[in-house]
PDB file of N, CA and C in Angstrom:
ATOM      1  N   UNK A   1      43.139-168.720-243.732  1.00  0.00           N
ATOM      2  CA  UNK A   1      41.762-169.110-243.463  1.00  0.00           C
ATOM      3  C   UNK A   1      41.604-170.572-243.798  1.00  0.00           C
ATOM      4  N   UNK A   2      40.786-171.155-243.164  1.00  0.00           N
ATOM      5  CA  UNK A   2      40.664-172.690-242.939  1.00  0.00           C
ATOM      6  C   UNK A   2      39.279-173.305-242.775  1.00  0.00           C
ATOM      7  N   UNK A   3      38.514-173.627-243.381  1.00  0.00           N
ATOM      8  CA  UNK A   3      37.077-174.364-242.935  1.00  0.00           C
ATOM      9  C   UNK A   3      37.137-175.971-242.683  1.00  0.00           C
ATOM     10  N   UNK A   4      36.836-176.203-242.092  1.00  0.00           N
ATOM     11  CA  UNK A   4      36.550-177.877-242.141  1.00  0.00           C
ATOM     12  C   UNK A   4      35.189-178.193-241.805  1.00  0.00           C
ATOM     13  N   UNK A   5      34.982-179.434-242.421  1.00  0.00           N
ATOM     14  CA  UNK A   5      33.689-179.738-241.768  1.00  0.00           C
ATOM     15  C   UNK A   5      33.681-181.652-241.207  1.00  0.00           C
ATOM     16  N   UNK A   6      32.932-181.226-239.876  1.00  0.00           N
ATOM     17  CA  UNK A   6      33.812-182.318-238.820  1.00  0.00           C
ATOM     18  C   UNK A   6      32.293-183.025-238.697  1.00  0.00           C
ATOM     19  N   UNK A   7      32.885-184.612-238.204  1.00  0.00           N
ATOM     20  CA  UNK A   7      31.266-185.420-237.854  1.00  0.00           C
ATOM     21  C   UNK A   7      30.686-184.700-236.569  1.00  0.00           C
ATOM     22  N   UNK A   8      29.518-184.967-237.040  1.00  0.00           N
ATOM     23  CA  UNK A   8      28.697-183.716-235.699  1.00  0.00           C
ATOM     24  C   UNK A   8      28.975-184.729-234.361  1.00  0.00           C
ATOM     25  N   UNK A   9      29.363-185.772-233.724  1.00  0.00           N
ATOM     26  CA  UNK A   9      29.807-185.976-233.041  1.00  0.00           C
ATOM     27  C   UNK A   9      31.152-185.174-232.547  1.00  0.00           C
ATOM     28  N   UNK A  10      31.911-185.230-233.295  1.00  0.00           N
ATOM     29  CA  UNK A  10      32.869-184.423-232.517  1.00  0.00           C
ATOM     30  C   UNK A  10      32.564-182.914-232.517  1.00  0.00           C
ATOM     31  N   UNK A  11      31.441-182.568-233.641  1.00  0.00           N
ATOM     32  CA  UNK A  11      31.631-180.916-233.526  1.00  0.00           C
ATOM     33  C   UNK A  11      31.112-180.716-231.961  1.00  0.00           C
ATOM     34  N   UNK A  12      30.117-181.938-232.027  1.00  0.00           N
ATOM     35  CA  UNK A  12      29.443-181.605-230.599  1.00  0.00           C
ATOM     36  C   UNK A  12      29.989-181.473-228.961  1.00  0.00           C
ATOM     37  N   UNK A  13      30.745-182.214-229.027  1.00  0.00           N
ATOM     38  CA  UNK A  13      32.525-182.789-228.254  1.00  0.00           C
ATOM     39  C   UNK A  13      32.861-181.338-228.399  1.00  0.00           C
ATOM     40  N   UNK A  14      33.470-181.144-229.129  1.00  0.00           N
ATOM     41  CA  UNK A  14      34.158-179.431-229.115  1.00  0.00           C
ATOM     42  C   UNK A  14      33.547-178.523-228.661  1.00  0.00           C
ATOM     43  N   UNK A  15      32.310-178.024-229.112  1.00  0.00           N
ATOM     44  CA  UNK A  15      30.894-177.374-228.203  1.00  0.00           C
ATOM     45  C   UNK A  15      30.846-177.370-227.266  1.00  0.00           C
ATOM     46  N   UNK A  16      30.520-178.450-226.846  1.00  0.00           N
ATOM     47  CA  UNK A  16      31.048-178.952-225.316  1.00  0.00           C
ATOM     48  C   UNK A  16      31.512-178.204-224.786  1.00  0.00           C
ATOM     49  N   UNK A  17      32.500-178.777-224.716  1.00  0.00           N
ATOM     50  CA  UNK A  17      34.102-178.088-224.551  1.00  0.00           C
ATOM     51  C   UNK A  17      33.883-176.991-224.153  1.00  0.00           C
ATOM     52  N   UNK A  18      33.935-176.176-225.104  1.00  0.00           N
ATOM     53  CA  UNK A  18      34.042-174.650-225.649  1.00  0.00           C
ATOM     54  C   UNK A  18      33.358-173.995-224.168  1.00  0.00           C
ATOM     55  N   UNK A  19      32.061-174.574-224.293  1.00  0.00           N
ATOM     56  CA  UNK A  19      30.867-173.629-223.616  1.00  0.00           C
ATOM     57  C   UNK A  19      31.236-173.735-222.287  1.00  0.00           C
ATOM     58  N   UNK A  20      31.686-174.859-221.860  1.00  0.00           N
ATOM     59  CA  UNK A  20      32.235-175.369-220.431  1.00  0.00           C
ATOM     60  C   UNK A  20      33.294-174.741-219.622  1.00  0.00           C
ATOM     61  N   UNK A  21      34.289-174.861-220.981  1.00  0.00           N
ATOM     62  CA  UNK A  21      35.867-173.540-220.555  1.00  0.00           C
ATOM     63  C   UNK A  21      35.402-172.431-220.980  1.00  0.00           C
ATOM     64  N   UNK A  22      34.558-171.687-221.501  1.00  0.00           N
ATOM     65  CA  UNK A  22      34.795-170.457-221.869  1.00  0.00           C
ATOM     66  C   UNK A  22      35.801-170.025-223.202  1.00  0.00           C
ATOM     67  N   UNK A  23      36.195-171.261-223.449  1.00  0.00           N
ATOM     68  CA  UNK A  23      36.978-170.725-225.042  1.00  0.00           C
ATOM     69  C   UNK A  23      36.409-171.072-225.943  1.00  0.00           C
ATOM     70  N   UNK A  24      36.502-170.610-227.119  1.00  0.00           N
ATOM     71  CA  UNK A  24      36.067-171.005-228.782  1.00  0.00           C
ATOM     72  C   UNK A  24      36.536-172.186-229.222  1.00  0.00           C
ATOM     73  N   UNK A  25      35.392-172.692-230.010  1.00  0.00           N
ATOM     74  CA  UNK A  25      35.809-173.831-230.656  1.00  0.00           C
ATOM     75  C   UNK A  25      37.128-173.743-231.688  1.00  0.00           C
ATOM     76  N   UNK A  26      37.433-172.573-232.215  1.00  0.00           N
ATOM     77  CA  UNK A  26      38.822-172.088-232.758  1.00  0.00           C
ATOM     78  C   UNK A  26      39.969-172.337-231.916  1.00  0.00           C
ATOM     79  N   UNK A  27      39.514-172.213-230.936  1.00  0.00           N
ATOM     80  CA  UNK A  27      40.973-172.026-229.943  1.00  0.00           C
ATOM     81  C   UNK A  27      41.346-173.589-230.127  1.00  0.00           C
ATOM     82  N   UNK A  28      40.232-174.520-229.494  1.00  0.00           N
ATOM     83  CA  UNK A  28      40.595-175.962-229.317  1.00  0.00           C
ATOM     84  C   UNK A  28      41.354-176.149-230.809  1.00  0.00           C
ATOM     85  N   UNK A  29      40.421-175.994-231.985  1.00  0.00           N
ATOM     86  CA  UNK A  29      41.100-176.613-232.800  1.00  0.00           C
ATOM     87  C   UNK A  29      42.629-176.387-233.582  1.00  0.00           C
ATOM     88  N   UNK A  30      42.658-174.995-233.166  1.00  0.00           N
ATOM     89  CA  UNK A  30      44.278-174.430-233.111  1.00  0.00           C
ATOM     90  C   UNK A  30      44.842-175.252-232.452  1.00  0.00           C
ATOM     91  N   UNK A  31      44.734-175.244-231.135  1.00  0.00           N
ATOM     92  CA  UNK A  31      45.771-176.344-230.509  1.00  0.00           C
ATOM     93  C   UNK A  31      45.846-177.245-230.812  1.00  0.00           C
ATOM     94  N   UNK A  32      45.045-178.256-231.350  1.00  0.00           N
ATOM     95  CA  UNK A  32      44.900-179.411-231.683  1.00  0.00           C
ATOM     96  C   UNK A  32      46.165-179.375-232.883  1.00  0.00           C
ATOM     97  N   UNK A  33      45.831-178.334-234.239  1.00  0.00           N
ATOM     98  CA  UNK A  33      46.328-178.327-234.903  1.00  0.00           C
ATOM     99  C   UNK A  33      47.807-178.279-234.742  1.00  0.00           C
ATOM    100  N   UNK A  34      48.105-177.407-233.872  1.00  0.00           N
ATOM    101  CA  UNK A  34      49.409-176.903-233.649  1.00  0.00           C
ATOM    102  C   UNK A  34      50.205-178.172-233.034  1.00  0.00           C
ATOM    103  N   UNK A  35      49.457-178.825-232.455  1.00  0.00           N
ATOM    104  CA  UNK A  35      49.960-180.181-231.323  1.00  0.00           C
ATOM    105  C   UNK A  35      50.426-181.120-232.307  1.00  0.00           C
ATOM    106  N   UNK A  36      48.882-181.390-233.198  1.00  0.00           N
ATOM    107  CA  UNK A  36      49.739-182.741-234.269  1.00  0.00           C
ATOM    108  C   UNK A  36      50.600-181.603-235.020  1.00  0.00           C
ATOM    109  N   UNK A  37      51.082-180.354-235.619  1.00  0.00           N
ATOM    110  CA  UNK A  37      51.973-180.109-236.629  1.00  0.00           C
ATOM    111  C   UNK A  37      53.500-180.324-236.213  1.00  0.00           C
ATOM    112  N   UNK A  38      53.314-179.753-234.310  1.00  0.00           N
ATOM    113  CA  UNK A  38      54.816-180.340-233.636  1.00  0.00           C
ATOM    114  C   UNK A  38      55.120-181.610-233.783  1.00  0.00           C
ATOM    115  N   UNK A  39      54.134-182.511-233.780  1.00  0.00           N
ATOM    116  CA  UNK A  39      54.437-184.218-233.111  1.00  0.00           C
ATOM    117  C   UNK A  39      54.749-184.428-234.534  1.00  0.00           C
ATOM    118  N   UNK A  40      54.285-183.977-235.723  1.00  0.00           N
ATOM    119  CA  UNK A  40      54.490-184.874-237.080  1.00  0.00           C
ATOM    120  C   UNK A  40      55.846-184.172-237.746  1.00  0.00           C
ATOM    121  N   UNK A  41      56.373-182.644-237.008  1.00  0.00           N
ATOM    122  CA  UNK A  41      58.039-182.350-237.473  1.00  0.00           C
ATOM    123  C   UNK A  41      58.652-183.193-236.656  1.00  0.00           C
ATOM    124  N   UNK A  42      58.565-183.386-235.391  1.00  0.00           N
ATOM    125  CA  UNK A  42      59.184-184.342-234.845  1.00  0.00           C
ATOM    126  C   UNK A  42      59.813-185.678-235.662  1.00  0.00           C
ATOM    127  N   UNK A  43      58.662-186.132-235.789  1.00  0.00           N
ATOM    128  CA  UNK A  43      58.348-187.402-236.243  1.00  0.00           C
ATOM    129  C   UNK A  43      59.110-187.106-237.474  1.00  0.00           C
ATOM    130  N   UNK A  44      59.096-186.560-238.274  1.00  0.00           N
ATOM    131  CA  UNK A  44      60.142-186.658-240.043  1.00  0.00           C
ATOM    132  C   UNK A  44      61.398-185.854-239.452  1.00  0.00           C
ATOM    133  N   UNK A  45      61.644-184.951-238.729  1.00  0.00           N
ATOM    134  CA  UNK A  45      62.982-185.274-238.035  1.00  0.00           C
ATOM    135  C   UNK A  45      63.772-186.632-237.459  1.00  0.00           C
ATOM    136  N   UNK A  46      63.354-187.018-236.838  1.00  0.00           N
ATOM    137  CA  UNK A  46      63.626-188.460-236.639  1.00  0.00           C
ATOM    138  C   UNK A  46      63.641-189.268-237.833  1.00  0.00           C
ATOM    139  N   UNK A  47      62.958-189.530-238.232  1.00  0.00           N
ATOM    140  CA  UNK A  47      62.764-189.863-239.396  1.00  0.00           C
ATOM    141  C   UNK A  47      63.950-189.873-240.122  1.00  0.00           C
ATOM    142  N   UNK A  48      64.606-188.667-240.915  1.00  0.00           N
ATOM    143  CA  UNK A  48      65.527-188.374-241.393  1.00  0.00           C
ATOM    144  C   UNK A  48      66.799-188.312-240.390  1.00  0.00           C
ATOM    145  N   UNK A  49      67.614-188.324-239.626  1.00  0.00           N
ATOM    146  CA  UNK A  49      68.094-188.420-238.564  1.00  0.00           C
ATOM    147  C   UNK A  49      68.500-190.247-238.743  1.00  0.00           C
ATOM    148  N   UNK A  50      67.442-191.138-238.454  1.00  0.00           N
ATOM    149  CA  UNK A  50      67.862-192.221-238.522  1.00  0.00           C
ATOM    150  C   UNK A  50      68.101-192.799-239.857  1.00  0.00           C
ATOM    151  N   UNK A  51      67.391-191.633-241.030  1.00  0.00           N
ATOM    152  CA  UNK A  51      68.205-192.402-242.451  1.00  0.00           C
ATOM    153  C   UNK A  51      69.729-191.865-242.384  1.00  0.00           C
ATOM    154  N   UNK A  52      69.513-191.079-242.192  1.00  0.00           N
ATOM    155  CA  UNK A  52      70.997-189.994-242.561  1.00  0.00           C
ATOM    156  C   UNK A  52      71.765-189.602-240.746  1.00  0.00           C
ATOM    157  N   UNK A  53      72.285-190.695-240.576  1.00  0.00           N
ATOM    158  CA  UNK A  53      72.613-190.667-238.728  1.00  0.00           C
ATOM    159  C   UNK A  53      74.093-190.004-239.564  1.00  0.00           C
ATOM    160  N   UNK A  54      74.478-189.253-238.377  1.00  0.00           N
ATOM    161  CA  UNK A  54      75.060-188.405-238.292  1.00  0.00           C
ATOM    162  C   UNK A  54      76.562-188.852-237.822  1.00  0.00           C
ATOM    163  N   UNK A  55      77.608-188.423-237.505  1.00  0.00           N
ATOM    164  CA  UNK A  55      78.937-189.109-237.145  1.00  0.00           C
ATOM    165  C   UNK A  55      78.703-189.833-235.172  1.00  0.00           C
ATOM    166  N   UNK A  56      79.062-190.987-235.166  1.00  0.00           N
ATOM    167  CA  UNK A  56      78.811-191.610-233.946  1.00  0.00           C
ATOM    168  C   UNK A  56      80.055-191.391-233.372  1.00  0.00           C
ATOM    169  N   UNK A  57      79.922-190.747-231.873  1.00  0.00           N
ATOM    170  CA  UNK A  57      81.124-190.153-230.934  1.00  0.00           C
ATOM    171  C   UNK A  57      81.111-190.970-230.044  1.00  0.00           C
ATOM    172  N   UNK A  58      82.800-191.789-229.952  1.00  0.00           N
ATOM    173  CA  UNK A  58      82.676-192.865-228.338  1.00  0.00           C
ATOM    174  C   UNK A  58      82.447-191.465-227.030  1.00  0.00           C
ATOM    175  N   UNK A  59      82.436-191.762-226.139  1.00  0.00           N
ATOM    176  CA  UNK A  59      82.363-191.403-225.056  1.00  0.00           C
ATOM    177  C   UNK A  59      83.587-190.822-224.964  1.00  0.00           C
ATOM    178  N   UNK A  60      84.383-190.894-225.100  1.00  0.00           N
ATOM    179  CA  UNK A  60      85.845-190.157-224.960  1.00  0.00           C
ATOM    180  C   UNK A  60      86.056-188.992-226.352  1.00  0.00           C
ATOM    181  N   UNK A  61      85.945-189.541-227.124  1.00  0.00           N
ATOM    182  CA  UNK A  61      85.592-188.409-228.612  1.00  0.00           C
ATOM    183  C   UNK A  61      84.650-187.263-228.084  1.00  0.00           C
ATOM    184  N   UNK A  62      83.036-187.523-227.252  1.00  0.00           N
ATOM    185  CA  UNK A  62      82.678-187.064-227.153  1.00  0.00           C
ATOM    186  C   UNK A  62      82.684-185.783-225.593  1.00  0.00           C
ATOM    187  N   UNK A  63      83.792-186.597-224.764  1.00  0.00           N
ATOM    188  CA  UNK A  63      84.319-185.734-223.932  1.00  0.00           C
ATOM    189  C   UNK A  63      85.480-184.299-224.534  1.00  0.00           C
ATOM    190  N   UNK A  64      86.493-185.035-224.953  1.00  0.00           N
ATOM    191  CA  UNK A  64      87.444-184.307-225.813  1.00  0.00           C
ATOM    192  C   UNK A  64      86.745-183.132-226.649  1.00  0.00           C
ATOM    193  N   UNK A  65      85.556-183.555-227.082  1.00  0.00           N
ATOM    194  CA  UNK A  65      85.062-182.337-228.397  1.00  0.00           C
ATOM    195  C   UNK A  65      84.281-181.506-227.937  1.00  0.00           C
ATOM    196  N   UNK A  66      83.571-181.272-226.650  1.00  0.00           N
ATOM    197  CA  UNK A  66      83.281-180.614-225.732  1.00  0.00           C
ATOM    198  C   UNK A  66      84.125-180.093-224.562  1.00  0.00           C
ATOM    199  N   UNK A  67      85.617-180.489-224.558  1.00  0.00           N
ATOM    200  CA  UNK A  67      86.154-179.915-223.775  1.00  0.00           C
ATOM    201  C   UNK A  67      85.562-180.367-222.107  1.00  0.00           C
ATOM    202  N   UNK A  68      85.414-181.670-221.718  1.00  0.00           N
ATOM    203  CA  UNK A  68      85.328-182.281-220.476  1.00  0.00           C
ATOM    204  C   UNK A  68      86.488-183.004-219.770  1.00  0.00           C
TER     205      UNK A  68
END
């Protein structure tokens, strides 16, 4: 369970929304939520990835180790 409380500009924006598509203001903000939680694992994947880079394969290493 989750409450927030948002500037009535955007609650109103979402309302909007909502009443226009036929979905709940829950739904939008799930997605919303769910959208930035992908983009910000992304983001500290990468993140970590470029601290901690991994073994670099020439083009021929990387044929050979796949069997091409």
């Amino acid at each position: 369970m989750l409450a927030i409380r948002l500037d009535p500009d955007i609650e109103k924006r979402l309302e909007m929304l909502a009443k226009k598509t036929g979905r709940t203001k829950t739904f939008y903000a799930r997605e919303a939520i769910l959208e930035y939680l992908q983009d910000m694992e992304d983001y500290y994947l990468a993140v970590d990835l470029i601290q901690e880079p991994g073994r670099i394969y020439s083009a021929e290493e990387a044929k050979r180790e796949l069997d091409l």
